[in-house]
Protein backbone atom coordinates (compact mmCIF):
# COMPACT_ATOMS: atom_id res chain seq x y z
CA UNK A 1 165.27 163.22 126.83
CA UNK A 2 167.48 161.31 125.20
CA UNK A 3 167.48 158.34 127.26
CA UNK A 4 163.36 158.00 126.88
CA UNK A 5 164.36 157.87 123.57
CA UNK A 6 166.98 154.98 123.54
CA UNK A 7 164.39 153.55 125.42
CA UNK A 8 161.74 153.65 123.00
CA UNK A 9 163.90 152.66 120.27
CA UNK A 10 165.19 149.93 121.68
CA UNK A 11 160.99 148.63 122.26
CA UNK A 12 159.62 146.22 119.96
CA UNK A 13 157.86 148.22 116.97
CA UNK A 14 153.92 147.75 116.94
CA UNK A 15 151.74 149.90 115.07
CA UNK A 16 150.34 153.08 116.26
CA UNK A 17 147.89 155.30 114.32
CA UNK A 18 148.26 158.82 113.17
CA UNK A 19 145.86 160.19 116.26
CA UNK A 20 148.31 158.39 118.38
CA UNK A 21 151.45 159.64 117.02
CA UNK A 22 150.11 163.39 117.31
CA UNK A 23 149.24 163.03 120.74
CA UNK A 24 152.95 161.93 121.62
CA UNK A 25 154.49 164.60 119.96
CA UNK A 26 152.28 167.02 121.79
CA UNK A 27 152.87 165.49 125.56
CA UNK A 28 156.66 165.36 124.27
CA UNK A 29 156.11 169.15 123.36
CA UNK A 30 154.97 169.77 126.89
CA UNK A 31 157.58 168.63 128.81
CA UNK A 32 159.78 170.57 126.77
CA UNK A 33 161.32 174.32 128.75
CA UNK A 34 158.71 176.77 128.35
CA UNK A 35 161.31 179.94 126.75
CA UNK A 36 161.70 176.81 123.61
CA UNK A 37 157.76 176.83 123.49
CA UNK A 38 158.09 180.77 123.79
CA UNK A 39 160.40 181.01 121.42
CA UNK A 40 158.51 178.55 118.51
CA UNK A 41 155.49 180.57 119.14
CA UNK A 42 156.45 183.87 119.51
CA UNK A 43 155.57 185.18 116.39
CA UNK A 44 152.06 183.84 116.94
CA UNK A 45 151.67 185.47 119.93
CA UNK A 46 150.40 182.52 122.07
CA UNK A 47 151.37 182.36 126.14
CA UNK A 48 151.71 179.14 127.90
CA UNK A 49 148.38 178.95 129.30
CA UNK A 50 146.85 179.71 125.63
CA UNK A 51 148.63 176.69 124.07
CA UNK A 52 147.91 174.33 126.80
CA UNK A 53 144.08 174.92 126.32
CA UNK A 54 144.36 175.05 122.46
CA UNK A 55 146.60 171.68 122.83
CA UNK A 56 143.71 170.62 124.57
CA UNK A 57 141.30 171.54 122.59
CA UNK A 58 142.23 170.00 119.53
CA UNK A 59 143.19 166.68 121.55
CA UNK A 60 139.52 166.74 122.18
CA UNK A 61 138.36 167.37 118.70
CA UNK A 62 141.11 164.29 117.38
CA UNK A 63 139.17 161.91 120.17
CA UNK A 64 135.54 162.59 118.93
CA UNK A 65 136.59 162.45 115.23
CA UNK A 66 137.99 159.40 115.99
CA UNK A 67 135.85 157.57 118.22
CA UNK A 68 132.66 158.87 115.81
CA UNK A 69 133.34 158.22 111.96
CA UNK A 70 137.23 157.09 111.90
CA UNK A 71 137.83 153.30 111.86
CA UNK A 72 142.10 152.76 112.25
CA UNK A 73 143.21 149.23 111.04
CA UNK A 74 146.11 150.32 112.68
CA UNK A 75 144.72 149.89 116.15
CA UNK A 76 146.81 147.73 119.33
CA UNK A 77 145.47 144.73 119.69
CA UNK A 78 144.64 145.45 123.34
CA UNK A 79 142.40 148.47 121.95
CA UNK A 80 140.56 146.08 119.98
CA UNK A 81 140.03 143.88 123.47
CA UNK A 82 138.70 146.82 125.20
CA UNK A 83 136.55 147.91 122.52
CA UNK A 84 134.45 144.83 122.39
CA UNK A 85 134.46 144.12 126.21
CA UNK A 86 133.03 147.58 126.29
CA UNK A 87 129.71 146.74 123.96
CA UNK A 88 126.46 146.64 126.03
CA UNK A 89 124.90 143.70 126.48
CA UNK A 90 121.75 144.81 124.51
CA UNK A 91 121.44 147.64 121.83
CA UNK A 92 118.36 149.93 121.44
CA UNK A 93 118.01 151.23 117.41
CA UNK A 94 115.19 154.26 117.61
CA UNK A 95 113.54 153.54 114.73
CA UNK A 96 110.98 156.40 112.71
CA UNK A 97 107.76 155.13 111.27
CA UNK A 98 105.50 156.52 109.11
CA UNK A 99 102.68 158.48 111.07
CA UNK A 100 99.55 156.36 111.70
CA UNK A 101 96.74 155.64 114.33
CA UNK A 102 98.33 155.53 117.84
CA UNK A 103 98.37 152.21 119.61
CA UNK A 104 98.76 151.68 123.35
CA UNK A 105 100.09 148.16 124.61
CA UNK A 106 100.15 148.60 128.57
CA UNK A 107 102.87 146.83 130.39
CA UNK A 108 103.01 145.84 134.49
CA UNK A 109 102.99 149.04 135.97
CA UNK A 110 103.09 151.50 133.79
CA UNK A 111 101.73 152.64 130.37
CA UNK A 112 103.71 153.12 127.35
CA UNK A 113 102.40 154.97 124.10
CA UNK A 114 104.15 153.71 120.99
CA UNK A 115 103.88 155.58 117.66
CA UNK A 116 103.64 153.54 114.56
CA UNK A 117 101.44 151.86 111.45
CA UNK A 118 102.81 148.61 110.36
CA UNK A 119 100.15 146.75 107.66
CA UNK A 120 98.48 144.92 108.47
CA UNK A 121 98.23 144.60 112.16
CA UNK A 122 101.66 144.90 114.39
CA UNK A 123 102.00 145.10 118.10
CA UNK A 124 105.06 145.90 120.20
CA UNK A 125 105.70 144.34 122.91
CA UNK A 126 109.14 145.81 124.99
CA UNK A 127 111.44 143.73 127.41
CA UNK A 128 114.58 144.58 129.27
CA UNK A 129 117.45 144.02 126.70
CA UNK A 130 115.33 143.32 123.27
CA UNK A 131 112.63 144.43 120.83
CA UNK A 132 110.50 141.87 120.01
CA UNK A 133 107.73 142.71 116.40
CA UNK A 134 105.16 140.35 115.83
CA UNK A 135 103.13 140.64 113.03
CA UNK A 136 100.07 138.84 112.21
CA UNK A 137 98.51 138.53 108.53
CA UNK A 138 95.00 137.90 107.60
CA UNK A 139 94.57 135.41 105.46
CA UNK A 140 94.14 136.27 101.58
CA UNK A 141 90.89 136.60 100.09
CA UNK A 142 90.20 134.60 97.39
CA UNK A 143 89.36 135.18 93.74
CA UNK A 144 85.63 135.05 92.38
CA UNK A 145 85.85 132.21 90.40
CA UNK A 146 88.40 129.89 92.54
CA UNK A 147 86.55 127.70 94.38
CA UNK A 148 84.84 126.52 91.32
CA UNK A 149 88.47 126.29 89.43
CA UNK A 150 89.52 124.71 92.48
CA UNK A 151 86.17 122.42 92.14
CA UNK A 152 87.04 121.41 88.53
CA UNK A 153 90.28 120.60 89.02
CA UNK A 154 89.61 117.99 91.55
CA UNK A 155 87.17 116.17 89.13
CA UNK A 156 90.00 116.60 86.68
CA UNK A 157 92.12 114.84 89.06
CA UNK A 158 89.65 111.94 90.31
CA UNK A 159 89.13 111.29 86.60
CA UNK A 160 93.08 111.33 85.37
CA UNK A 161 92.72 108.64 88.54
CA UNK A 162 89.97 106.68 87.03
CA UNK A 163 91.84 106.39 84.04
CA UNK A 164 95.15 105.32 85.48
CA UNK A 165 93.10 102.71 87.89
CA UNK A 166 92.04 101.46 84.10
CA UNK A 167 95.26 101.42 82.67
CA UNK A 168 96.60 99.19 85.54
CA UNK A 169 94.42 97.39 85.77
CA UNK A 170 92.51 98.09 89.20
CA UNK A 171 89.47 98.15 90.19
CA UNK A 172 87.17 101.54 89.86
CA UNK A 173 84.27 102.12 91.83
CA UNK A 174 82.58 103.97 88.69
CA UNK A 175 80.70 101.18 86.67
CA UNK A 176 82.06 100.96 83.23
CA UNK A 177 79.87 100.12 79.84
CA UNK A 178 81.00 97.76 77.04
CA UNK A 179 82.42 100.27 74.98
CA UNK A 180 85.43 100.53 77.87
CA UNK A 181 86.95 96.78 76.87
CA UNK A 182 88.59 98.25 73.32
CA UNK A 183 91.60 96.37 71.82
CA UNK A 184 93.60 99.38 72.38
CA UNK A 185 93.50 98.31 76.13
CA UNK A 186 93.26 94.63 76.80
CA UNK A 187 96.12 93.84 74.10
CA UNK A 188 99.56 94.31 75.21
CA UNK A 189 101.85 96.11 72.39
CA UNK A 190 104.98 94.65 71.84
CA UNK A 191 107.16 94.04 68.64
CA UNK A 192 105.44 90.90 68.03
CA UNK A 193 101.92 92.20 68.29
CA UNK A 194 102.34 95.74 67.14
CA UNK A 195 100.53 96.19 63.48
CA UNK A 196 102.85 96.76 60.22
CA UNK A 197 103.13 100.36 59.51
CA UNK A 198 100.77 101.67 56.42
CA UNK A 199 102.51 104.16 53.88
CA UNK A 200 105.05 104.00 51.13
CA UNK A 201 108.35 104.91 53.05
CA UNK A 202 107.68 102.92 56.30
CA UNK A 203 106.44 99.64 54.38
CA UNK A 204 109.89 99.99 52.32
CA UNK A 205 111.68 100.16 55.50
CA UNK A 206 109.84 97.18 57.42
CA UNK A 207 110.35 95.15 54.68
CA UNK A 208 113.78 95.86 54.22
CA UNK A 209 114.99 95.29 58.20
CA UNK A 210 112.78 91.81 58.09
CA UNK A 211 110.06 93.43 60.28
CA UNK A 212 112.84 94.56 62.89
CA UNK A 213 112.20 98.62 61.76
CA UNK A 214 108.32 100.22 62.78
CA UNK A 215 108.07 103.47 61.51
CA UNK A 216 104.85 104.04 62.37
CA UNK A 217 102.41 104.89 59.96
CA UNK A 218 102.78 107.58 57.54
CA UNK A 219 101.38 111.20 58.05
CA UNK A 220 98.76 110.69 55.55
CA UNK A 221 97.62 107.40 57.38
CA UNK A 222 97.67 109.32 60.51
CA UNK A 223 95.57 111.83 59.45
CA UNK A 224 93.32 109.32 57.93
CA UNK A 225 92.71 107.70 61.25
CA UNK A 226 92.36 110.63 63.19
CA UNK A 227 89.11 111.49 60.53
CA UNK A 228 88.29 107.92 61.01
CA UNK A 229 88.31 108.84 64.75
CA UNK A 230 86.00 111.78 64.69
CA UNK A 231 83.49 110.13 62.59
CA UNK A 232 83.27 106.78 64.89
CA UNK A 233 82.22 109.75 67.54
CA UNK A 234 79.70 107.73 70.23
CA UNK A 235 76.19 108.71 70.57
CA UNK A 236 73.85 108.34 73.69
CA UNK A 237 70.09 108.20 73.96
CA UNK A 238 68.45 107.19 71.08
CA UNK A 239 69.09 107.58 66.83
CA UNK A 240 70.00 110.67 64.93
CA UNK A 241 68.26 111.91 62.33
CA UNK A 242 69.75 114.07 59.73
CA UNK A 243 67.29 115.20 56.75
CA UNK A 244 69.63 116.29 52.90
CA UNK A 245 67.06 118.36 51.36
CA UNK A 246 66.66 121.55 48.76
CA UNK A 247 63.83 123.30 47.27
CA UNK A 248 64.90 122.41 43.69
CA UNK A 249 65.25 118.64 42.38
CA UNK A 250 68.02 117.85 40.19
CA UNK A 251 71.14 119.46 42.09
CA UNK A 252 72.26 115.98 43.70
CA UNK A 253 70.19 115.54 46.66
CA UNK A 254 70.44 111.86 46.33
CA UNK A 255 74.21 111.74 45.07
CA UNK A 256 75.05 113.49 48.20
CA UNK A 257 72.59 111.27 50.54
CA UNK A 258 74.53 108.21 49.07
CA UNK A 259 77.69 109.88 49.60
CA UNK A 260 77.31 110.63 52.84
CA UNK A 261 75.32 107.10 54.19
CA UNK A 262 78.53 105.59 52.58
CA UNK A 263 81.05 107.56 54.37
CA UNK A 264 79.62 106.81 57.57
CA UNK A 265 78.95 103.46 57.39
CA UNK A 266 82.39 103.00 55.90
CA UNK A 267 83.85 104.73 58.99
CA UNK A 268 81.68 104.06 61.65
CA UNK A 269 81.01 100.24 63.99
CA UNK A 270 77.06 101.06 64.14
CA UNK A 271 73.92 100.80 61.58
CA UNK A 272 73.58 103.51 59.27
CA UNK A 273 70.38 103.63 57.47
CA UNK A 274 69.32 106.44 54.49
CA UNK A 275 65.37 106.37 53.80
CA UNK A 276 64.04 107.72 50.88
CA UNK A 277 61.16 109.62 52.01
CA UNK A 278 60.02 111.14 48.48
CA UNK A 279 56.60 111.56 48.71
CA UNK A 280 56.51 110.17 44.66
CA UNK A 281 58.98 108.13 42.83
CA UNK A 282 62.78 108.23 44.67
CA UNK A 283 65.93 106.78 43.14
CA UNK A 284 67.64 106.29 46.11
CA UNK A 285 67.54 102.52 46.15
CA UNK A 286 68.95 102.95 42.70
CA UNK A 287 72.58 103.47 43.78
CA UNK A 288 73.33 100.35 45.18
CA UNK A 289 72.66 96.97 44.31
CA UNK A 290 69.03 95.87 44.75
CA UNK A 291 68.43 93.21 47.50
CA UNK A 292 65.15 93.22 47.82
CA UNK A 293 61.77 94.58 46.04
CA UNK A 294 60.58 95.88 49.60
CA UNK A 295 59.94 99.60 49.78
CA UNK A 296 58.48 102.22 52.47
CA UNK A 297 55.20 100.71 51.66
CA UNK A 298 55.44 97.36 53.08
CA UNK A 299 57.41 98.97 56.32
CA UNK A 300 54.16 100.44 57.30
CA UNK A 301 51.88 98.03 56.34
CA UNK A 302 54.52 94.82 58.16
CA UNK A 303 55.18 97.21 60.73
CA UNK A 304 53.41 95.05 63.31
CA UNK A 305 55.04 91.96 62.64
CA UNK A 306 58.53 93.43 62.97
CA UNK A 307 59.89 92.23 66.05
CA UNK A 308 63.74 92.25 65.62
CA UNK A 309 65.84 93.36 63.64
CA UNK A 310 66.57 90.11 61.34
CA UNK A 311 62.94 90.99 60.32
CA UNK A 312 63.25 94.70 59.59
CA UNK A 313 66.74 93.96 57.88
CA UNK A 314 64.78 92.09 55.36
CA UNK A 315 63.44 94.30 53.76
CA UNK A 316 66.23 96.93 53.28
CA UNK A 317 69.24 96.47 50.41
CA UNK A 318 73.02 97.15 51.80
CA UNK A 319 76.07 97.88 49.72
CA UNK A 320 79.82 96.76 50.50
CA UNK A 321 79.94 99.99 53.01
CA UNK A 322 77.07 98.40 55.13
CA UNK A 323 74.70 100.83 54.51
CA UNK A 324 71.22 100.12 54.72
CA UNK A 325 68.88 101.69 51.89
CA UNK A 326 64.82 101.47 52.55
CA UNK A 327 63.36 102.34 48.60
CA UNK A 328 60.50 104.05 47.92
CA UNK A 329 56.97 103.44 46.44
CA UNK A 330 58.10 102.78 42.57
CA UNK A 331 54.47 101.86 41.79
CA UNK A 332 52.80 104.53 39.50
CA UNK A 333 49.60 103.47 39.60
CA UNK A 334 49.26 104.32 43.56
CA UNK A 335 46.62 106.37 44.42
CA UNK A 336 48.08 107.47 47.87
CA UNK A 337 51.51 108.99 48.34
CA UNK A 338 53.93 108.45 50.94
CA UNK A 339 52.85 110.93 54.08
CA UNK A 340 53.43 112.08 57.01
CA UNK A 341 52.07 109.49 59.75
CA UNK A 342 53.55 106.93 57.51
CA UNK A 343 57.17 108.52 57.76
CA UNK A 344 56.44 108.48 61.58
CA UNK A 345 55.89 104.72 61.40
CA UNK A 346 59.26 103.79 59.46
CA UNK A 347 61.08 106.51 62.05
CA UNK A 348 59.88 104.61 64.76
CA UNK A 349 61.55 101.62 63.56
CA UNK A 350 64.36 102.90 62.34
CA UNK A 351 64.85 104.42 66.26
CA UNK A 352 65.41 100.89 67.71
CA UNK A 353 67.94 99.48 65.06
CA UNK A 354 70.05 102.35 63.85
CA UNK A 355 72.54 105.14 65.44
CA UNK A 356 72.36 107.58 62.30
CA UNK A 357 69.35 107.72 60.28
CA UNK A 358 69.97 110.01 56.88
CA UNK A 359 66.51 110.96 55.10
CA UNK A 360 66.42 112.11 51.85
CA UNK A 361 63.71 114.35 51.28
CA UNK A 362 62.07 114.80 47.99
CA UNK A 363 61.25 118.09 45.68
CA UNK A 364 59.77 121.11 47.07
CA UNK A 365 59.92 121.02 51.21
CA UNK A 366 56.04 122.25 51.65
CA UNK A 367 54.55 118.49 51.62
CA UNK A 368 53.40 116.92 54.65
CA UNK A 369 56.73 114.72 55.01
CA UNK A 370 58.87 117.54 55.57
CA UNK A 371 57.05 118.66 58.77
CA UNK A 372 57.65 115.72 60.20
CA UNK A 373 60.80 115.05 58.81
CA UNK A 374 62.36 118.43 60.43
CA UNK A 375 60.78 117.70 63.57
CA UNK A 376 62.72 114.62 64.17
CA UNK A 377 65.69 116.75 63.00
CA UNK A 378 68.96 116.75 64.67
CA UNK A 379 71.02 118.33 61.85
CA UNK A 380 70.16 118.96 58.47
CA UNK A 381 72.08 119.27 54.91
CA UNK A 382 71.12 121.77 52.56
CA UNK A 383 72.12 120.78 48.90
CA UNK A 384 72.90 123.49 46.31
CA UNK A 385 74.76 123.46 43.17
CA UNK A 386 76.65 125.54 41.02
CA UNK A 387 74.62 128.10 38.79
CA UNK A 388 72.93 131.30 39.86
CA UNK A 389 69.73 130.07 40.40
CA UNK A 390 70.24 127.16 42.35
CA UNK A 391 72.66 128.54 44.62
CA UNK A 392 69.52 130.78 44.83
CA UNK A 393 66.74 128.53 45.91
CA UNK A 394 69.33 126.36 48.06
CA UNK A 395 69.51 130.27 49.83
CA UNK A 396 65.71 130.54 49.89
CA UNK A 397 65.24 127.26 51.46
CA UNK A 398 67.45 128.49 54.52
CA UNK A 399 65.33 131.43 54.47
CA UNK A 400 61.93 129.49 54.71
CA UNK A 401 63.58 127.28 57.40
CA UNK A 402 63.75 129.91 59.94
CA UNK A 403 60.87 131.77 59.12
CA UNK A 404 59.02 128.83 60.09
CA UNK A 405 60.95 128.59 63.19
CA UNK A 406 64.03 126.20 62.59
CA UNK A 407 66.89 129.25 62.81
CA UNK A 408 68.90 126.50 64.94
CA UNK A 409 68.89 123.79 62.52
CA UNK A 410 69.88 126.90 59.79
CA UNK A 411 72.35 127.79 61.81
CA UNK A 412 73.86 124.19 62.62
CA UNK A 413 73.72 123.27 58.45
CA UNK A 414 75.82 121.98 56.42
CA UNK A 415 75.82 123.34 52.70
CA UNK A 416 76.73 120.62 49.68
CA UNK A 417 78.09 122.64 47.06
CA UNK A 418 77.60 120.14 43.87
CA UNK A 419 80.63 121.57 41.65
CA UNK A 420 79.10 118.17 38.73
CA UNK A 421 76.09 120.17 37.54
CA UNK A 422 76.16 122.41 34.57
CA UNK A 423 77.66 126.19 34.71
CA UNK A 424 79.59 125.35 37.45
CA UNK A 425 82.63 126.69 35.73
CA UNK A 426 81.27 129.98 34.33
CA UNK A 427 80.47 130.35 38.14
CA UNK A 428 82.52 131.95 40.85
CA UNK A 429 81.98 129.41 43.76
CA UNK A 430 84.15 131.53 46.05
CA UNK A 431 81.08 134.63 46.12
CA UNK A 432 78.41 131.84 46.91
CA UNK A 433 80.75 129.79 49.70
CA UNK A 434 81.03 133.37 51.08
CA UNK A 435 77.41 133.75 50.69
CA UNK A 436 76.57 130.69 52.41
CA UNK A 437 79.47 131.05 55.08
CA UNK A 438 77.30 133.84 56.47
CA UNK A 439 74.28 131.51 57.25
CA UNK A 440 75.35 128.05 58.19
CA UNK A 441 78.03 126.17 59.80
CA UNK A 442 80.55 124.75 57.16
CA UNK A 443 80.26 124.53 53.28
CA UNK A 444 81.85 121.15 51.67
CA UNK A 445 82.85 120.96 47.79
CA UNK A 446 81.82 117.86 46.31
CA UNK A 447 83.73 117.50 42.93
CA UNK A 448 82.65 116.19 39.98
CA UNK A 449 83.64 112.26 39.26
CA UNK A 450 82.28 110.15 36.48
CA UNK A 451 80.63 107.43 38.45
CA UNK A 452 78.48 109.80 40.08
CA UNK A 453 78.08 111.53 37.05
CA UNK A 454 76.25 108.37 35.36
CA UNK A 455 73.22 107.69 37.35
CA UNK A 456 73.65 103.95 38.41
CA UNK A 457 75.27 102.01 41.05
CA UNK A 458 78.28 103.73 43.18
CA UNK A 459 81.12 101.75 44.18
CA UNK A 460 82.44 103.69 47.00
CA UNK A 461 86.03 101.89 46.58
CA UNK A 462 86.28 102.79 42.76
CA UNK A 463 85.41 106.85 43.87
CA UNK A 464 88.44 108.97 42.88
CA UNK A 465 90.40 109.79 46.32
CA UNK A 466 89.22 113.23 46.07
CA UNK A 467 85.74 112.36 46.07
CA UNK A 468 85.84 110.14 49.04
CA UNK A 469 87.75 112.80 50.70
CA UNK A 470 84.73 115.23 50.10
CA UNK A 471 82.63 112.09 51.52
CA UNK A 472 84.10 111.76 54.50
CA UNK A 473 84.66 115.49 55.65
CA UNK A 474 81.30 116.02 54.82
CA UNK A 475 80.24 112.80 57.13
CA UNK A 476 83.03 114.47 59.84
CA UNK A 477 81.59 117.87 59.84
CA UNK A 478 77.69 116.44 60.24
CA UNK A 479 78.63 114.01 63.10
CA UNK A 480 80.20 116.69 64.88
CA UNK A 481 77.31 119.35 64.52
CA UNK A 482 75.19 116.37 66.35
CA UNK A 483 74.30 116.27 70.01
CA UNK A 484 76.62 113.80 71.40
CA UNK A 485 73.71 112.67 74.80
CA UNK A 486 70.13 113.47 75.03
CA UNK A 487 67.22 112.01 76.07
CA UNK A 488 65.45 109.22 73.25
């Protein structure tokens, strides 16, 4: 006994795990006389034979603990050998799936039933050492609606293409119009050729760097621009006509027509023309400085002989804004008034010269122009001004409108609130913009200013800022209410 234990002393140490260790000290225990094992377990009352098979026993129960859930860094290396040259070549998992329809995938020579639901579709196909899963998915169904976003998006990308063939230059199969060869594109912008910046701060500062500093222009210019922008908006397929009318005379039907004519041709690269189409004595012509003694009258009756525009220009005035004014009859002693086929006649005309043609309509809107006038309509401007009662009648006039069946031109208006006539400021003008809000498309405020005030000629230059402002959002807001293509 002692000399196996010299022996093992004098071994090299390795590592041996607590399982290990027990089981030594048990064999040791059996080789030892059976009175010493009679004697340590007398008071227990175990024999020989007992404690062999309990020894046993609890051998066996130290094995399956440890080969089932106990994992012993303290393992021999060669253990660790033998445990991985013992592995099977292939390892089966059972696996439990929910319960579902039973497929049956038959294999050479026999038939195997396999239990399972896998979504969408799965088969099972078995071989010797693996498990093989293939699973196959349908292809998604798509939205309502996507193919035509899909649809839209490719002409959104062939015509970001278009554009970028234009901006290098190269050649696009789509045939381009006049309008396509702007400055914007054929000059190249470099520090030489860019334009001097407009406001106060970035004028100081390219002055003050010797042109070396651009700014850019100021937000105010900007915004300027960007008005000047909407109002140049492009029409196709044939003139525009927009009547300014009212039921009651004396609210500024003709201040606003001039206001507006000026704005537009001020603003705009086309002919603007505003007729006065009062069926007795208009002051239209009035408000700019006379060129000529022509009026409606001799359009009609020289309406044959006009075969350009040179000739039709001749008998209209223009002011420094470009706009064309065509007077009317100032004769008194006329025994026929301005009517309806002869509006038709100076329409006509007016079609092949002119992009925007303004009409300002005279008192009352039951006389034969008006018919014709509103037929030709594309938008229309109701005037109104600031007392009770003609906020009133400006109301009725919407009111007659669609009962005789123009609700879309009503509802496509633009209302001129006149703030210049008398009792405007006992007035609350909020309680009849919010009156008029509720009918038609946009009200504009057009303030009071001297020059207007007086009667005579307008200089649209010498107009306070404020009233030019009013001018031109009034000219923005009626280009944009008209059709941008139709038909002539």
């Amino acid at each position: 006994m002692s000399d196996k234990r010299s022996d093992d002393q004098s071994a090299p140490a390795r590592p041996v795990s607590a399982a290990r260790r027990t089981r030594d000290e048990r064999d040791n225990a059996n080789t030892t006389g059976g009175d010493q094992r009679g004697d340590d377990n007398r008071g227990d009352g175990y024999t020989g034979a007992n404690f062999d098979r309990a020894s046993v026993d609890r051998a066996s129960v130290d094995r399956a603990n440890f080969d089932g859930d106990s994992y012993h860094s303290e393992l021999p290396p060669h253990t660790i050998d033998n445990l991985a040259a013992s592995l099977p070549e292939s390892l089966s998992v059972p696996i439990e799936l929910p319960a579902g329809p039973r497929r049956t995938v038959a294999a050479p020579g026999r038939s195997t039933a396999v239990s399972g639901a896998v979504t969408p579709t799965t088969r099972f196909v078995s071989t010797p050492a693996t498990h093989t899963i293939e699973i196959s998915t349908p292809a998604p169904a798509r939205a309502a609606g996507a193919s035509s976003a899909i649809e839209s998006l490719s002409r959104t990308d062939a015509a970001a293409s278009v554009r970028r063939d234009r901006v290098r230059s190269e050649s696009s199969t789509a045939p381009e119009s006049a309008a396509m060869l702007t400055s914007d594109r054929l000059l190249a912008v470099n520090r030489k050729t860019r334009k001097a910046p407009q406001g106060a701060w970035p004028e100081f500062v390219y002055a003050a760097t010797l042109h070396l500093v651009n700014l850019g222009d100021s937000a105010k210019v900007q915004a300027y621009k960007e008005m000047s922008e909407r109002i140049r908006r492009q029409f196709e397929g044939g003139t525009r006509f927009v009547p300014i009318l009212t039921r009651k005379g004396g609210v500024g039907k003709t201040t606003v027509t001039t206001l507006l004519g000026m704005a537009l041709a001020d603003a705009r690269d086309d002919r603007i023309i505003a007729i006065d189409a009062n069926p007795d004595r208009g002051t239209l012509s009035e408000r700019v400085s006379k060129q000529t003694r022509s009026t409606v009258r001799d359009v009609v009756s020289k309406a044959a002989s006009i075969g350009n525009f040179t000739d039709f220009s001749a008998l209209v005035s223009r002011d420094e804004t470009r706009l064309d004014i065509l007077a009317s009859d100032t004769d008194p002693l006329l025994s026929e008034a301005f009517d309806e086929n002869d509006y038709n006649v100076v329409a006509d005309l007016a079609a092949r010269y002119y992009s925007i043609a303004l009409t300002d309509c005279g008192t009352g809107i039951v006389h034969s122009v008006m018919r014709a006038t509103l037929q030709r309509a594309d938008s229309i401007v109701i005037v109104s001004g600031g007392s009770v009662d003609e906020a009133r009648l400006a109301s009725e006039t919407l009111t007659w409108l669609e009962a005789n069946g123009y609700g879309d031109l009503v509802r496509n208006a633009i209302v001129a609130l006149n703030t210049a006539t008398q009792g405007t400021n006992l007035v609350r003008l909020e309680e009849i913009e919010s009156h008029f809000r509720s009918r038609v498309r946009e009200i504009v405020r057009i303030p009071y200013d001297p020059q207007l005030a007086a009667g005579s000629v307008v200089s649209y230059k010498d107009l306070k800022p404020i009233t030019r402002l009013a001018a031109r959002t009034l000219a923005e807001l009626v280009v944009e209410g008209l059709p941008t293509d139709r038909n002539p």
